[in-house]
PDB file of N, CA and C in Angstrom:
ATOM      1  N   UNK A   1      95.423 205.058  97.678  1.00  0.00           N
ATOM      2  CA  UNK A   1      95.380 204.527  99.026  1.00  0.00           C
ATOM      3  C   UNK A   1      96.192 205.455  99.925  1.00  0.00           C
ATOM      4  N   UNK A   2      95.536 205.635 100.925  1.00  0.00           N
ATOM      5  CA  UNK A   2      96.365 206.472 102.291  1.00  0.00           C
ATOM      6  C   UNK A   2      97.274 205.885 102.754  1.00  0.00           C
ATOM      7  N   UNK A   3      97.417 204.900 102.672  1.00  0.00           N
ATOM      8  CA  UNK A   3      98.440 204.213 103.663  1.00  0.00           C
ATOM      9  C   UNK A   3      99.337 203.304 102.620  1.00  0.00           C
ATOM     10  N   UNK A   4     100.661 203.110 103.039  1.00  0.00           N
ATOM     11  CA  UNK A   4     101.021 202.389 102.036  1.00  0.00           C
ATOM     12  C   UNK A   4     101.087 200.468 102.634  1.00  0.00           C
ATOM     13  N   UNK A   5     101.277 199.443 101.496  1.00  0.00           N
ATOM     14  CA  UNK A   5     100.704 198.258 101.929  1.00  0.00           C
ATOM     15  C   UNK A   5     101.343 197.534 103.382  1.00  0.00           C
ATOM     16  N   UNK A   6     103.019 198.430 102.796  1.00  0.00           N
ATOM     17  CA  UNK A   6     103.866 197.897 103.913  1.00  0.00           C
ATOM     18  C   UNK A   6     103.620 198.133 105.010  1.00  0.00           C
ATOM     19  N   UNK A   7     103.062 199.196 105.230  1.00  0.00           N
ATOM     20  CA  UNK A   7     102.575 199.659 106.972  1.00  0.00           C
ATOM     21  C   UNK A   7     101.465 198.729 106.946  1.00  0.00           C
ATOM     22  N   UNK A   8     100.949 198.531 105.955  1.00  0.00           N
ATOM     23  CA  UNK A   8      99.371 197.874 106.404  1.00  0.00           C
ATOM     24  C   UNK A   8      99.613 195.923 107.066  1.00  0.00           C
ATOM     25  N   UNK A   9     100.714 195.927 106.383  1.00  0.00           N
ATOM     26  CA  UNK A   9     100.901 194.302 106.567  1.00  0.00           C
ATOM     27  C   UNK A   9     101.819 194.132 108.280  1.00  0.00           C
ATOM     28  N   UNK A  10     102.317 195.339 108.487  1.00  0.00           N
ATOM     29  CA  UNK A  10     102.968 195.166 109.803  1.00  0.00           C
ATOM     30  C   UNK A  10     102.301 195.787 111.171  1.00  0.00           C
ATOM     31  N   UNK A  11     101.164 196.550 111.034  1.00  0.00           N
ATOM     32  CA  UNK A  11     100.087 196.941 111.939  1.00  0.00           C
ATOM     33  C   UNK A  11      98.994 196.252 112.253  1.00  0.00           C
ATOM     34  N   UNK A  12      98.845 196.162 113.949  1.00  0.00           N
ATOM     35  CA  UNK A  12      97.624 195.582 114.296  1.00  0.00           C
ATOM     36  C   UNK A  12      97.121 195.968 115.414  1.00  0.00           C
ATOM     37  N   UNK A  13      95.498 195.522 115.419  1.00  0.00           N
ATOM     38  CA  UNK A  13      94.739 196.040 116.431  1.00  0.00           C
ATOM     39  C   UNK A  13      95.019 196.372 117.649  1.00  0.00           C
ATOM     40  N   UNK A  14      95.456 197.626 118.353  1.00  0.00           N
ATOM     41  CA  UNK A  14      95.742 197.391 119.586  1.00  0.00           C
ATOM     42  C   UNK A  14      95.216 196.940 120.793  1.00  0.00           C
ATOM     43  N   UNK A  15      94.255 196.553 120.493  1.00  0.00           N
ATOM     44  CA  UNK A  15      92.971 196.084 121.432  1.00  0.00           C
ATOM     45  C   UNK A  15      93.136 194.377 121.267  1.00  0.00           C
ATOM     46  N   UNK A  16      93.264 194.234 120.426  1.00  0.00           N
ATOM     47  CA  UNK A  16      93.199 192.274 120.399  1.00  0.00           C
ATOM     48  C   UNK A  16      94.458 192.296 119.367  1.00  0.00           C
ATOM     49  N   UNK A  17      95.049 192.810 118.973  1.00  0.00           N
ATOM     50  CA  UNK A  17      96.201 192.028 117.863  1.00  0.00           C
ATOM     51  C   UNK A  17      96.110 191.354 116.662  1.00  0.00           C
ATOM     52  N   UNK A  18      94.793 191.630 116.549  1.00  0.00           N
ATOM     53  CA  UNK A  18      94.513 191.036 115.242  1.00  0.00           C
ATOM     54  C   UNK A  18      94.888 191.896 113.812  1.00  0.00           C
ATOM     55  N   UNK A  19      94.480 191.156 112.614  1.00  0.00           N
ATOM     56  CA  UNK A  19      94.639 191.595 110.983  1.00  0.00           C
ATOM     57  C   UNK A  19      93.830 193.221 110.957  1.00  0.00           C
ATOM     58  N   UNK A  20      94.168 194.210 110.212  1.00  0.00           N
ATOM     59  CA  UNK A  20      93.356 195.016 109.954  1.00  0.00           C
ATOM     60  C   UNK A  20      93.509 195.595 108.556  1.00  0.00           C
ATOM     61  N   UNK A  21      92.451 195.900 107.868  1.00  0.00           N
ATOM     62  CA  UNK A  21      92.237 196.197 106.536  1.00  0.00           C
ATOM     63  C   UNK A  21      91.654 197.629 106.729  1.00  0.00           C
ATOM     64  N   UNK A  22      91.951 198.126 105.591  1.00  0.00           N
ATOM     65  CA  UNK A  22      91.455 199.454 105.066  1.00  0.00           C
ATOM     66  C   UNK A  22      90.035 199.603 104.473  1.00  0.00           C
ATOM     67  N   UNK A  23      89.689 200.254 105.028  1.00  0.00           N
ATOM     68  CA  UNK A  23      88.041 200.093 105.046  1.00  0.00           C
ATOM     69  C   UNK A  23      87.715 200.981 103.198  1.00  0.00           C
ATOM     70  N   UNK A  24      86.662 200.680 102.360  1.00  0.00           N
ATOM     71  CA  UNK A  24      85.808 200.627 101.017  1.00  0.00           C
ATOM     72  C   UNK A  24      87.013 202.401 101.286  1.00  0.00           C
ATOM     73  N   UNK A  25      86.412 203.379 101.730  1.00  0.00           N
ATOM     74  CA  UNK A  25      86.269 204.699 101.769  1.00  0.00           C
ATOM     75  C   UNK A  25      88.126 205.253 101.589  1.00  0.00           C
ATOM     76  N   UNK A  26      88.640 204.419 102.216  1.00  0.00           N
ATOM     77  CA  UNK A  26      90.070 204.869 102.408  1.00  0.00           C
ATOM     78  C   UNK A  26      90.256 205.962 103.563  1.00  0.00           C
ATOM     79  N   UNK A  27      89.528 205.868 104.535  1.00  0.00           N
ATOM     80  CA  UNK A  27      89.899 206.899 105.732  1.00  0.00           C
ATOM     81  C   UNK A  27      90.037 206.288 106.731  1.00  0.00           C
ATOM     82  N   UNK A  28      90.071 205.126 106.711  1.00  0.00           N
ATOM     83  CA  UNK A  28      90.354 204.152 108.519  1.00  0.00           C
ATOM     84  C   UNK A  28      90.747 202.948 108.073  1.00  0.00           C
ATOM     85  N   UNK A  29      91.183 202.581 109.355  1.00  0.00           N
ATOM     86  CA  UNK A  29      91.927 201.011 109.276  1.00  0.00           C
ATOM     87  C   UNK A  29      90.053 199.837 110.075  1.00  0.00           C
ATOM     88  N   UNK A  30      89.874 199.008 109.621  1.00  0.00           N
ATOM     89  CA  UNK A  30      89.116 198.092 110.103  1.00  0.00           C
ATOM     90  C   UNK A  30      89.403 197.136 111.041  1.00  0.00           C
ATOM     91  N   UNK A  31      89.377 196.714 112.268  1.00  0.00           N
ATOM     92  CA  UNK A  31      89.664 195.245 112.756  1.00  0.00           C
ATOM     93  C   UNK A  31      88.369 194.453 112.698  1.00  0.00           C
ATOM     94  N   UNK A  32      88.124 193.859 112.010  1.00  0.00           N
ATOM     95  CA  UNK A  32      86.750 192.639 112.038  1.00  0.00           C
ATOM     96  C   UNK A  32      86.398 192.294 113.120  1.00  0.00           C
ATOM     97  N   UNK A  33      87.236 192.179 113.715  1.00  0.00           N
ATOM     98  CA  UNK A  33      87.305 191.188 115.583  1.00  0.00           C
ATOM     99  C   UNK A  33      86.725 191.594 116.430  1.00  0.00           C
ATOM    100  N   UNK A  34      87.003 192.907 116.280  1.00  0.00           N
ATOM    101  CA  UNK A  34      86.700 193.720 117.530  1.00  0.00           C
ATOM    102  C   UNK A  34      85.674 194.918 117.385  1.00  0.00           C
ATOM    103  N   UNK A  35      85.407 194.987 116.060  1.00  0.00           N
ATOM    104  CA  UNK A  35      84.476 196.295 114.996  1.00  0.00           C
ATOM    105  C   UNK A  35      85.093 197.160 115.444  1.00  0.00           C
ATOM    106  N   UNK A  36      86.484 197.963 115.218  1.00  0.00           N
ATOM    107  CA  UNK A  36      86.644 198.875 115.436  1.00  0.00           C
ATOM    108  C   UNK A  36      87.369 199.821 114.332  1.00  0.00           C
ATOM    109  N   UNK A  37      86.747 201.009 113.959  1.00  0.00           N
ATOM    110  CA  UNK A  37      87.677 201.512 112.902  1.00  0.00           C
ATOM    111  C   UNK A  37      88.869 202.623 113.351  1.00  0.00           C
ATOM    112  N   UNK A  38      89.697 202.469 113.000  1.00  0.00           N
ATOM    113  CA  UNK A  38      90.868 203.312 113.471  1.00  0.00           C
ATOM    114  C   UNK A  38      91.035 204.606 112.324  1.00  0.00           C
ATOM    115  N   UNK A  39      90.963 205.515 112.144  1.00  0.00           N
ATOM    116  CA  UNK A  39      91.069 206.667 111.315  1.00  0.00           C
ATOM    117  C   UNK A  39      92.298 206.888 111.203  1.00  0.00           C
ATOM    118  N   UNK A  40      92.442 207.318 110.078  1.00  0.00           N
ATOM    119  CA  UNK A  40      93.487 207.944 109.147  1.00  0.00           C
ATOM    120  C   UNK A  40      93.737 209.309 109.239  1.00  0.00           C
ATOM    121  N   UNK A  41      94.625 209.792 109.860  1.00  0.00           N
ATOM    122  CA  UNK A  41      94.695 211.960 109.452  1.00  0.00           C
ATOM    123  C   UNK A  41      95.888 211.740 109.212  1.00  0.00           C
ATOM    124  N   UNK A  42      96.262 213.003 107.945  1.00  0.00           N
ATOM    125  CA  UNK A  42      97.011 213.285 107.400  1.00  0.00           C
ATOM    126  C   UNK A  42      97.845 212.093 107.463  1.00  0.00           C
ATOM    127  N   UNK A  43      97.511 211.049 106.492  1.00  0.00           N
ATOM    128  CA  UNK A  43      98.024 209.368 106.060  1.00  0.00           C
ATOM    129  C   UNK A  43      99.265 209.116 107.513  1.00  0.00           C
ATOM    130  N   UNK A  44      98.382 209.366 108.932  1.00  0.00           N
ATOM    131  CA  UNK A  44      98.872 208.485 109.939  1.00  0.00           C
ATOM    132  C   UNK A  44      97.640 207.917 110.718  1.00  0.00           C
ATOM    133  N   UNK A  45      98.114 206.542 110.682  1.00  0.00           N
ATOM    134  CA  UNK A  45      96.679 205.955 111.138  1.00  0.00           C
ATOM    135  C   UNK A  45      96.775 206.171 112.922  1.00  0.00           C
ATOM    136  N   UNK A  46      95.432 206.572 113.131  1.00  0.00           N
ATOM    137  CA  UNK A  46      95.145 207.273 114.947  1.00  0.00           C
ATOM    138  C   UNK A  46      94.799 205.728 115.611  1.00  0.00           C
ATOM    139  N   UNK A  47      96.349 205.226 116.251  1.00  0.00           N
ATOM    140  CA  UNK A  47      95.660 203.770 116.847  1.00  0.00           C
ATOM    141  C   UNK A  47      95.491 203.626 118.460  1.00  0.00           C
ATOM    142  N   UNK A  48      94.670 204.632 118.634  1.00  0.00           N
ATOM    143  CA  UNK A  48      94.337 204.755 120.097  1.00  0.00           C
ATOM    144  C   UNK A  48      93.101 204.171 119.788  1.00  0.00           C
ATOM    145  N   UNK A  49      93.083 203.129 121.225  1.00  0.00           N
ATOM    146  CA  UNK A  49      91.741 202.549 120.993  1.00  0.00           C
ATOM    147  C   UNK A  49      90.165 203.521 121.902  1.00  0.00           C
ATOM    148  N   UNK A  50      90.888 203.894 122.367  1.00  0.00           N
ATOM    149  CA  UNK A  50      89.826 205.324 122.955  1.00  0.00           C
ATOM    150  C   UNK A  50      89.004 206.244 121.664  1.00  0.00           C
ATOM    151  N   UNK A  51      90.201 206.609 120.598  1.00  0.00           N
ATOM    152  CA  UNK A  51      89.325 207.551 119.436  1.00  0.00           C
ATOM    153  C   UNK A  51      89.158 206.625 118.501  1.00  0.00           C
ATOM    154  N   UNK A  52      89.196 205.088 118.829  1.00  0.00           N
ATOM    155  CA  UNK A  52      87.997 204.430 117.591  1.00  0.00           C
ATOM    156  C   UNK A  52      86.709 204.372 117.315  1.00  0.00           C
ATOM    157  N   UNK A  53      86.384 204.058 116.272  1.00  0.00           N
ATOM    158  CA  UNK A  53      84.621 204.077 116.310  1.00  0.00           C
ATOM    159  C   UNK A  53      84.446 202.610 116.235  1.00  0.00           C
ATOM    160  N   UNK A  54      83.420 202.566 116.889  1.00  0.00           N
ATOM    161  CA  UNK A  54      82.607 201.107 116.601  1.00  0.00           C
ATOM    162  C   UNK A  54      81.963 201.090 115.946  1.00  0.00           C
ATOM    163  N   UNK A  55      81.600 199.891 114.715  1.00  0.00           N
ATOM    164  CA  UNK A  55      81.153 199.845 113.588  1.00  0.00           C
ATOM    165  C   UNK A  55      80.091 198.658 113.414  1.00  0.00           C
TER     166      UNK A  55
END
């Protein structure tokens, strides 16, 4: 895993604030809420909601 759990349990969507999970692939963060995936470079997750993808 890219990210470790502890960052994962204290990060959230910056767009709505919601839960986000690590998507099958291990290269982005997921928000369900909002479909947005947040990418991973060099194991720092990119949480600008401008360079997310919609999914």
């Amino acid at each position: 895993m890219a990210i470790k759990k502890e960052l994962l349990d204290i990060l959230a969507c910056p767009q709505c604030k919601g839960d986000l999970r690590l998507n099958e692939a291990g290269i982005g963060l997921i928000c369900d809420r909002c479909k947005l995936l947040y990418h991973i470079k060099d194991d720092i997750p990119v949480m600008l909601i401008d360079e997310a993808e919609k999914i």
